[in-house]
C-alpha atoms as a PDB file:
ATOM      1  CA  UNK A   1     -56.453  43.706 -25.656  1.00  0.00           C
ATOM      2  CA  UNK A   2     -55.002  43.527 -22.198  1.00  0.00           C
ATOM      3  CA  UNK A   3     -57.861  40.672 -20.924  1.00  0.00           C
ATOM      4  CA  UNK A   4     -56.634  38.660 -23.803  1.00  0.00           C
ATOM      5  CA  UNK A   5     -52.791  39.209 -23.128  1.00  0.00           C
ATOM      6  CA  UNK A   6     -54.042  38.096 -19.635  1.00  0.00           C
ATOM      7  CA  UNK A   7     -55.733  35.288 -20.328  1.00  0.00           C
ATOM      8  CA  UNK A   8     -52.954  34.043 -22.807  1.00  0.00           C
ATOM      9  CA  UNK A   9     -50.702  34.421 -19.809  1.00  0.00           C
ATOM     10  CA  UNK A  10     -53.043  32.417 -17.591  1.00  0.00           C
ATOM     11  CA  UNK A  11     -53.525  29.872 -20.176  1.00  0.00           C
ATOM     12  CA  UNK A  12     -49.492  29.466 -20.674  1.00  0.00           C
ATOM     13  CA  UNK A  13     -48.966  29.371 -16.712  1.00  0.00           C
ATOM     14  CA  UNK A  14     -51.000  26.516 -16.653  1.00  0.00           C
ATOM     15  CA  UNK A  15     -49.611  24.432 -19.017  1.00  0.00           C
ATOM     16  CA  UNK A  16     -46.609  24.877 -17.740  1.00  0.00           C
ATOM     17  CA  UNK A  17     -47.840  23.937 -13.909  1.00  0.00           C
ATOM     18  CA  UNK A  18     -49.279  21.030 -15.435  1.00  0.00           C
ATOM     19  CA  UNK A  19     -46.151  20.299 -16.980  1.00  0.00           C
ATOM     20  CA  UNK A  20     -44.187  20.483 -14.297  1.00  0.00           C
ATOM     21  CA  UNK A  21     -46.025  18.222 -12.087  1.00  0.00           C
ATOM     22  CA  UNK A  22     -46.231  15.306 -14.541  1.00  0.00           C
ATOM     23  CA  UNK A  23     -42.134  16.131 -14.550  1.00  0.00           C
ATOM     24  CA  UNK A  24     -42.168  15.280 -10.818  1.00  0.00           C
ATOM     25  CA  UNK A  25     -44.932  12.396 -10.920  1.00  0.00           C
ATOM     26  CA  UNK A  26     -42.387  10.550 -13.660  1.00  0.00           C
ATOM     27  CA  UNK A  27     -39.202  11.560 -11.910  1.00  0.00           C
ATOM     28  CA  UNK A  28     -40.830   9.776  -8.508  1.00  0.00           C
ATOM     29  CA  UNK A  29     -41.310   6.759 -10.256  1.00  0.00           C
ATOM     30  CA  UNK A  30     -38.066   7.040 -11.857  1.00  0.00           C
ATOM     31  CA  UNK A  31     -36.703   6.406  -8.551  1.00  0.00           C
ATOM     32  CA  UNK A  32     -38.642   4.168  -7.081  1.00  0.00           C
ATOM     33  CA  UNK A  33     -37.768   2.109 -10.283  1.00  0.00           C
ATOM     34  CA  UNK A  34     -34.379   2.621  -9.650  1.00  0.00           C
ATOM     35  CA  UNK A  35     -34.828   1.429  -6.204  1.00  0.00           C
ATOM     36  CA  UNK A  36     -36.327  -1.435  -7.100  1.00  0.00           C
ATOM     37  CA  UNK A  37     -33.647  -2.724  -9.488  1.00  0.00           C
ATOM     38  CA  UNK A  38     -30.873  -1.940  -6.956  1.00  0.00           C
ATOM     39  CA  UNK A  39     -32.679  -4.068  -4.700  1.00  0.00           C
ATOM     40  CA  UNK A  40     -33.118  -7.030  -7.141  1.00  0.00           C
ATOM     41  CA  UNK A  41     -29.510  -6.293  -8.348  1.00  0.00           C
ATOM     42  CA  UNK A  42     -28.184  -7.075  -4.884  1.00  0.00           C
ATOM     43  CA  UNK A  43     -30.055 -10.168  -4.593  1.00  0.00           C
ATOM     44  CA  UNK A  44     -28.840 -11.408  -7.554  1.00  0.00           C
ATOM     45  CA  UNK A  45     -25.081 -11.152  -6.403  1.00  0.00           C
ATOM     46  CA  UNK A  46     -26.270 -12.896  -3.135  1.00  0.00           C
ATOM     47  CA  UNK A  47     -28.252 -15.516  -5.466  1.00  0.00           C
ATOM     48  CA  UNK A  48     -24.684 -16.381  -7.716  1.00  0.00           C
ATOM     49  CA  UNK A  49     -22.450 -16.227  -4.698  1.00  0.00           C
ATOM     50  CA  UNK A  50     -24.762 -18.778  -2.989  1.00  0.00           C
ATOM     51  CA  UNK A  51     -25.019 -20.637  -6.122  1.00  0.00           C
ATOM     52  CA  UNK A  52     -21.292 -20.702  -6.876  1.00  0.00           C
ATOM     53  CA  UNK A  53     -20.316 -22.287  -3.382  1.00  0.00           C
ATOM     54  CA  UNK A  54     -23.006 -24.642  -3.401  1.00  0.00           C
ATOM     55  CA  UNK A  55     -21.361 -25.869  -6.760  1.00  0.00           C
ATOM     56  CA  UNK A  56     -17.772 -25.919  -5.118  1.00  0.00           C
ATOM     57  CA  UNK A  57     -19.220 -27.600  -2.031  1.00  0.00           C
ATOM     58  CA  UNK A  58     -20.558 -30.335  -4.726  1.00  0.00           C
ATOM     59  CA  UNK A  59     -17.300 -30.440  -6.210  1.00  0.00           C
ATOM     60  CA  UNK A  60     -18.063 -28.172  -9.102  1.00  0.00           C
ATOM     61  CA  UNK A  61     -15.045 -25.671  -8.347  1.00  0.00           C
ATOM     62  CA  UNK A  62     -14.650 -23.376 -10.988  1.00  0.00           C
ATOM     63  CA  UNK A  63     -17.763 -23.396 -12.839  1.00  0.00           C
ATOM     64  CA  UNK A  64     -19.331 -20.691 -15.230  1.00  0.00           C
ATOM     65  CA  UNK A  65     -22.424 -19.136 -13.082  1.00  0.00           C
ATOM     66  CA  UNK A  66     -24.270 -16.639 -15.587  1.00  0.00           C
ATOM     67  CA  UNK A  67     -27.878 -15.364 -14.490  1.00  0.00           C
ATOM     68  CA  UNK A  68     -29.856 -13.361 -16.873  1.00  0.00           C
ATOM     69  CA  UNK A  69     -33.030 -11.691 -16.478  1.00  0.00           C
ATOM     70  CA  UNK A  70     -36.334 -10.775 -18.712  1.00  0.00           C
ATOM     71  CA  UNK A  71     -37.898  -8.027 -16.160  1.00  0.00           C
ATOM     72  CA  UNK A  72     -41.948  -7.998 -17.445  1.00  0.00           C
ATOM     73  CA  UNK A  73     -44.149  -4.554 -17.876  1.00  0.00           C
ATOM     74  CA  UNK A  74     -45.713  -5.735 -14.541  1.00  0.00           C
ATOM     75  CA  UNK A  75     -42.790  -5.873 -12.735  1.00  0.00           C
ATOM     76  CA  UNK A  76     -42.283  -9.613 -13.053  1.00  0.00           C
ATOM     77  CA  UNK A  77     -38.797 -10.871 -13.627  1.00  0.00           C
ATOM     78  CA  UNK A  78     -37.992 -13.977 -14.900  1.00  0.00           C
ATOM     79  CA  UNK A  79     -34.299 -15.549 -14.329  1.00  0.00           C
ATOM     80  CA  UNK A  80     -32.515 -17.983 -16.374  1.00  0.00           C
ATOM     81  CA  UNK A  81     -29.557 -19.673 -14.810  1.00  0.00           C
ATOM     82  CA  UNK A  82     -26.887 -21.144 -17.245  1.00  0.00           C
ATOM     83  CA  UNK A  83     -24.007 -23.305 -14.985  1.00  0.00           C
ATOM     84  CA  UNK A  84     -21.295 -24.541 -17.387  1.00  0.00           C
ATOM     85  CA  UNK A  85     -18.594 -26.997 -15.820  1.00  0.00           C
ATOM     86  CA  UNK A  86     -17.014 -30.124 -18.017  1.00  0.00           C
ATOM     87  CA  UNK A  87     -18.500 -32.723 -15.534  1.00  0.00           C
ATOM     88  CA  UNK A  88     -22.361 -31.659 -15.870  1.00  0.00           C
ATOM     89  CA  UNK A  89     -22.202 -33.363 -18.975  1.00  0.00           C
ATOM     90  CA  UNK A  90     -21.920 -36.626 -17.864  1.00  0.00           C
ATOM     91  CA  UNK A  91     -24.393 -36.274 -15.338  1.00  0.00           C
ATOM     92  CA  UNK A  92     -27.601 -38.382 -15.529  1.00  0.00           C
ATOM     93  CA  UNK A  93     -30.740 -36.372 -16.065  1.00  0.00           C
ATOM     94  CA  UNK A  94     -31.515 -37.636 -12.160  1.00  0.00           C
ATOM     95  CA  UNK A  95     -28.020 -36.422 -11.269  1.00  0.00           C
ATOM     96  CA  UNK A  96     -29.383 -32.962 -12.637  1.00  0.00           C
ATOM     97  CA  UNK A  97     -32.563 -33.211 -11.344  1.00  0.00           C
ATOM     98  CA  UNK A  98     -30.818 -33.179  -7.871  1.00  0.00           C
ATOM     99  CA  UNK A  99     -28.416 -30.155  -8.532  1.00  0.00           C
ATOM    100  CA  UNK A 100     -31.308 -27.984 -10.067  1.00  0.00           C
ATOM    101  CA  UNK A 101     -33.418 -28.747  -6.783  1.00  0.00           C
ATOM    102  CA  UNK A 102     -30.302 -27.516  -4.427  1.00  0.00           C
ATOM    103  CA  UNK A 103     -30.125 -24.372  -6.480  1.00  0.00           C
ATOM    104  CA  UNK A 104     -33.425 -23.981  -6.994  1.00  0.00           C
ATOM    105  CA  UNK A 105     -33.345 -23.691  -2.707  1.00  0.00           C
ATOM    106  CA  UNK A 106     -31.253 -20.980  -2.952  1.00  0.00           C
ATOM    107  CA  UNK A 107     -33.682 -18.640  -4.754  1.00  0.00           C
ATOM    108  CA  UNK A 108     -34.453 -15.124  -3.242  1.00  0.00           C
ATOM    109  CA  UNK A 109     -38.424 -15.852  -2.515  1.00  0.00           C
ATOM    110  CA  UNK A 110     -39.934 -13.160  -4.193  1.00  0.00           C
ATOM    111  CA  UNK A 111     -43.420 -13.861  -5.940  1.00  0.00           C
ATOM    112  CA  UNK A 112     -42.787 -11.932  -8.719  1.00  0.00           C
ATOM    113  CA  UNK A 113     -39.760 -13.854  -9.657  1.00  0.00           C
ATOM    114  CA  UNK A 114     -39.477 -17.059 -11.543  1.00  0.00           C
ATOM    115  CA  UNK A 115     -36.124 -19.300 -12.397  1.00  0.00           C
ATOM    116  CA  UNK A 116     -35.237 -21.874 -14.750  1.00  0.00           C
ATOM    117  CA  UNK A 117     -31.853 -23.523 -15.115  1.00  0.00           C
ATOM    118  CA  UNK A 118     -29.715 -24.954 -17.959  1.00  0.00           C
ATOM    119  CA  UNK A 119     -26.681 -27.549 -17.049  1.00  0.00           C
END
């Protein structure tokens, strides 16, 4: 009776070393997760602060900057930029063309990331 009692115990201690260390293998990606996105976070304030006085240097003061983000299973993140101001609708397509291409300089150059833009 007592080897089985024993070998219940060892059997239960196990598991529960087992589970504890897949605990701690998730909880250290947790944070290197959360790293990660505090990282992008701050270059995305840098990336709509840039953007926003590049517009008000191009005499689009006071226009709507809104950046959202699809972040992929691989890590990939893919940014849509939506600029709303009364006078990008008369713009020519060219006229466009031109403003995307500034903004487009002031992306944070990460591989994994990828931008479009609607004016």
């Amino acid at each position: 009776m007592s080897g089985r009692r024993f070998g219940t115990v060892t059997v239960l201690l196990a598991l529960i070393i087992l589970f504890c260390m897949k605990g701690t293998a998730m909880s250290m990606g947790n944070v290197r997760r959360a790293e990660e996105n505090y990282y992008y976070r701050a270059l995305e304030r840098e990336y709509t602060d840039a953007a926003r006085e590049l517009l008000r240097e191009q005499g689009f003061g006071d226009c709507g900057v809104m950046m959202t983000r699809v972040t992929n299973e691989d890590g990939g993140r893919e940014y849509t930029v939506r600029i709303y101001h009364k006078r990008l609708q008369r713009m020519s397509p060219g006229e466009k063309r031109i403003l995307i291409d500034r903004l487009s300089q002031e992306e944070f150059g990460q591989e994994v990331c990828t931008f479009s833009y609607e004016l």
